[in-house]
C-alpha atoms as a PDB file:
ATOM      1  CA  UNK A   1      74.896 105.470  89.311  1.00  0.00           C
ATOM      2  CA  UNK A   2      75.989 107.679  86.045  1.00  0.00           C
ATOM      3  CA  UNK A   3      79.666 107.796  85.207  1.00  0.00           C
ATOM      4  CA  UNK A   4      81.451 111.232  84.057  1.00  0.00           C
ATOM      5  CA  UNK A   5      84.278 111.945  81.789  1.00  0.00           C
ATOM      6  CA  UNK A   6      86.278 114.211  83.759  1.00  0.00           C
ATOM      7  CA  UNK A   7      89.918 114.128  82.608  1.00  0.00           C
ATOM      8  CA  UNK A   8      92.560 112.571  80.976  1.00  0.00           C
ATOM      9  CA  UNK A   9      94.447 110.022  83.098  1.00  0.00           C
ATOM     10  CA  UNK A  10      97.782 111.951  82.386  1.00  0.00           C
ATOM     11  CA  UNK A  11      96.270 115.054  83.983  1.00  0.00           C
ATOM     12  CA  UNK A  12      95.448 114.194  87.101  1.00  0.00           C
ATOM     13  CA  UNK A  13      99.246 114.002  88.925  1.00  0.00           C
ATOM     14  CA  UNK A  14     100.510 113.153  92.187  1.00  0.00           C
ATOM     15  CA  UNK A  15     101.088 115.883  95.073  1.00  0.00           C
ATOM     16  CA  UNK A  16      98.754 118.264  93.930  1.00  0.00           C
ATOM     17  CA  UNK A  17      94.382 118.001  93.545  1.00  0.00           C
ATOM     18  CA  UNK A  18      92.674 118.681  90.177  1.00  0.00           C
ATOM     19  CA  UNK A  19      89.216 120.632  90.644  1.00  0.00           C
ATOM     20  CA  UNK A  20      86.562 119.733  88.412  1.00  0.00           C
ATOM     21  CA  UNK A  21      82.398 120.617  87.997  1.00  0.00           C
ATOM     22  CA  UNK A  22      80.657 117.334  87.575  1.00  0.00           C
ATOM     23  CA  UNK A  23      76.220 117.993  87.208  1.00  0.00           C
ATOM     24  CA  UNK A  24      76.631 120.797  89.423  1.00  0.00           C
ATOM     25  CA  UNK A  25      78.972 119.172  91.842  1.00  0.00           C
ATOM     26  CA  UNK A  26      82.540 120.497  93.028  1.00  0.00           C
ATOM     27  CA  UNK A  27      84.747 117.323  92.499  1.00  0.00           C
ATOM     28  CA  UNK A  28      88.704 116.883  93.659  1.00  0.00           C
ATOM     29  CA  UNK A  29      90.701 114.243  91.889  1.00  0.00           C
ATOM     30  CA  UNK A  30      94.258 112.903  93.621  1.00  0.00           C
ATOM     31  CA  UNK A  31      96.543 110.558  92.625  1.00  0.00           C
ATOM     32  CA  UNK A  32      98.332 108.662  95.249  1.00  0.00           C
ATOM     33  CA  UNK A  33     100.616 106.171  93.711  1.00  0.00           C
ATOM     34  CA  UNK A  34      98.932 104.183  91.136  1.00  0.00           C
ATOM     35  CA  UNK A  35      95.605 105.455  92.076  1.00  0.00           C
ATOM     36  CA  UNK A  36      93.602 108.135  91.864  1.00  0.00           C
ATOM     37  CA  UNK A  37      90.658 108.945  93.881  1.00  0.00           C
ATOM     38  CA  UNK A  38      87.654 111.570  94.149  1.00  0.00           C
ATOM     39  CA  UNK A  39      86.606 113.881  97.066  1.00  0.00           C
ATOM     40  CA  UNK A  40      83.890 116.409  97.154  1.00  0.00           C
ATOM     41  CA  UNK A  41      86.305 119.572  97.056  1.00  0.00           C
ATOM     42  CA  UNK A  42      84.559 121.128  99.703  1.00  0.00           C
ATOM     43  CA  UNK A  43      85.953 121.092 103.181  1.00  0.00           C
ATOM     44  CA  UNK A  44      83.211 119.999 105.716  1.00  0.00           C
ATOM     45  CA  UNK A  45      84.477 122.192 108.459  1.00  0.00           C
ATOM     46  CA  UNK A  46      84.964 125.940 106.654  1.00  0.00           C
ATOM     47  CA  UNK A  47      83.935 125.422 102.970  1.00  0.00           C
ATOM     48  CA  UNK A  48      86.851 125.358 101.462  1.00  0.00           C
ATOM     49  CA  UNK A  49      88.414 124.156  98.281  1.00  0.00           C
ATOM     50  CA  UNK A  50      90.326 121.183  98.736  1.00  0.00           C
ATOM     51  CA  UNK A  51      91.845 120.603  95.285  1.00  0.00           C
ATOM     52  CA  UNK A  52      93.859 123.469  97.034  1.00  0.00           C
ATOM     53  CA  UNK A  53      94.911 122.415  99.627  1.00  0.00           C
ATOM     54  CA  UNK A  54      98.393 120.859 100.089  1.00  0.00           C
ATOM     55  CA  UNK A  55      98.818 117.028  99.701  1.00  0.00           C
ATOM     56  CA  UNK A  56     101.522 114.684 101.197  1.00  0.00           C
ATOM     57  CA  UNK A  57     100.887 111.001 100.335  1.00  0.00           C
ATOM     58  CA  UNK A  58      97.190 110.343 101.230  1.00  0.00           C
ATOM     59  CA  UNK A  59      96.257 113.308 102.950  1.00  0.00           C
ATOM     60  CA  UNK A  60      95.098 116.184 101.806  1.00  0.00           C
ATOM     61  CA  UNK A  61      95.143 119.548 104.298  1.00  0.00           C
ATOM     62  CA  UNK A  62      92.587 122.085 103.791  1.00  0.00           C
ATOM     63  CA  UNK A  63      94.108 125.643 103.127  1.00  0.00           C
ATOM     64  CA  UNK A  64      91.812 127.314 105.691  1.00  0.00           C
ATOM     65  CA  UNK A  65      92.230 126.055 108.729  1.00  0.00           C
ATOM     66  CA  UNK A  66      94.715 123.393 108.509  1.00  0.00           C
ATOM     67  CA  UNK A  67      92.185 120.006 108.871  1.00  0.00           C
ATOM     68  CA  UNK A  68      93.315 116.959 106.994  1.00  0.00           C
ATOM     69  CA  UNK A  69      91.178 114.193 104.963  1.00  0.00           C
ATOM     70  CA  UNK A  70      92.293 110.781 104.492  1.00  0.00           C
ATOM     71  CA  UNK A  71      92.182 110.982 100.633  1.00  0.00           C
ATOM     72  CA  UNK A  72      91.222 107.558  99.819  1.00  0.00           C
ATOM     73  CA  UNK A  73      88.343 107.370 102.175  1.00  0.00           C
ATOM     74  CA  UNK A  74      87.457 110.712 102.845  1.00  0.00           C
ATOM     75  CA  UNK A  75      87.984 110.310 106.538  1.00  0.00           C
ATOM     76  CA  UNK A  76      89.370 113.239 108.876  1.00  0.00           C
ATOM     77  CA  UNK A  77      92.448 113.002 110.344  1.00  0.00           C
ATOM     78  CA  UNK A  78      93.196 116.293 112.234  1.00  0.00           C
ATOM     79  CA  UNK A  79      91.014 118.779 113.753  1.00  0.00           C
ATOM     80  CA  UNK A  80      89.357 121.316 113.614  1.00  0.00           C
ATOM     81  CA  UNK A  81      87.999 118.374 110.676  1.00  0.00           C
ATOM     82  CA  UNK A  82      85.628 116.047 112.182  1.00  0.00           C
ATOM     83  CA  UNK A  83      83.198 115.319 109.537  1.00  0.00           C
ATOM     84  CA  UNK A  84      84.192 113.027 106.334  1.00  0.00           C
ATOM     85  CA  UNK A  85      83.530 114.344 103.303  1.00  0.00           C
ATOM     86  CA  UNK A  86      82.284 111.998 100.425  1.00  0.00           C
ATOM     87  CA  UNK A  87      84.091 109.898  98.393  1.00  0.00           C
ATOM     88  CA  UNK A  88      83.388 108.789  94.809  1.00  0.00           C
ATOM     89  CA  UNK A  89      84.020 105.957  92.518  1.00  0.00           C
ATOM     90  CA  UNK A  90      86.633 106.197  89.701  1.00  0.00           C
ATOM     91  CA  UNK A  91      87.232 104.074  86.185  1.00  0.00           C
ATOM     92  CA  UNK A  92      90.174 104.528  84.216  1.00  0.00           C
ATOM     93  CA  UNK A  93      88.725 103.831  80.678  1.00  0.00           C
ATOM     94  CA  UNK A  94      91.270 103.619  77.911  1.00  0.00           C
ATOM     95  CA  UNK A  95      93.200 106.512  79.894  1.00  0.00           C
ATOM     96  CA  UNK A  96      90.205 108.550  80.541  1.00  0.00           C
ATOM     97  CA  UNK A  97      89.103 109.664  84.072  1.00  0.00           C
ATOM     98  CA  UNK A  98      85.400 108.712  84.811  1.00  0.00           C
ATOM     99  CA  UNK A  99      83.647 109.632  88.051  1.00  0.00           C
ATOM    100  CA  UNK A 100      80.327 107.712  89.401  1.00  0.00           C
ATOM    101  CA  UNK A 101      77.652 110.056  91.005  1.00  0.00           C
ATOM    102  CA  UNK A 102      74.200 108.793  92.308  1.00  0.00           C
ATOM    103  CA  UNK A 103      71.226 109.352  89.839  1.00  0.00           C
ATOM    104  CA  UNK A 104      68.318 111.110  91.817  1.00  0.00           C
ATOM    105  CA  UNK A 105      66.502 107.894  91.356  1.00  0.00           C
ATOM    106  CA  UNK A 106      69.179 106.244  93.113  1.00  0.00           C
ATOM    107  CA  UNK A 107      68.129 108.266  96.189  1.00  0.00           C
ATOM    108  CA  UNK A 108      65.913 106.643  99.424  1.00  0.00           C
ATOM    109  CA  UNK A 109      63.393 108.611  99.837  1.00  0.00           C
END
């Protein structure tokens, strides 16, 4: 696993998602409470961006269609979402964001 820079702790605030391109990837960062997570910001039902959706607490809705993500696990929890999107590993680093993404060697082939 290789760990990004992707933001300043400071930036990433609660109630809204912060979009960011990680190695080609569409990332959204949340903070809920104390912590703050990472999503892939794409919506597995209509391919939207969910750094833009709406957020209340946890959950995130997705500004097409209305599905909600748990935000710490990714999970869905209202249709039409029924697929999970991924969820990422953070580090807070001397009050810089880092994100974790697999290395292609990391992959089973």
């Amino acid at each position: 696993m290789e760990y990004f820079a992707v933001a300043l702790e400071q930036e990433i605030t609660e109630g809204r998602g912060t979009l960011r391109e990680v190695a080609g990837e569409r990332l959204a960062f949340f903070r809920v409470g104390d912590e703050i997570y990472c999503i892939d910001d794409t919506c597995s039902h209509a391919m939207a961006s969910l750094s833009a959706g709406s957020v209340d607490g946890r959950i995130v809705t997705c500004p097409l269609h209305g599905g909600q993500f748990d935000i710490p696990t990714g999970k869905p929890v209202r249709l039409p979402v029924t697929a999970p999107v991924a969820v990422h590993p953070v580090e807070i680093r001397d009050g810089q964001v880092f994100v974790g993404l697999e290395d292609d060697e990391d992959e089973d082939y």
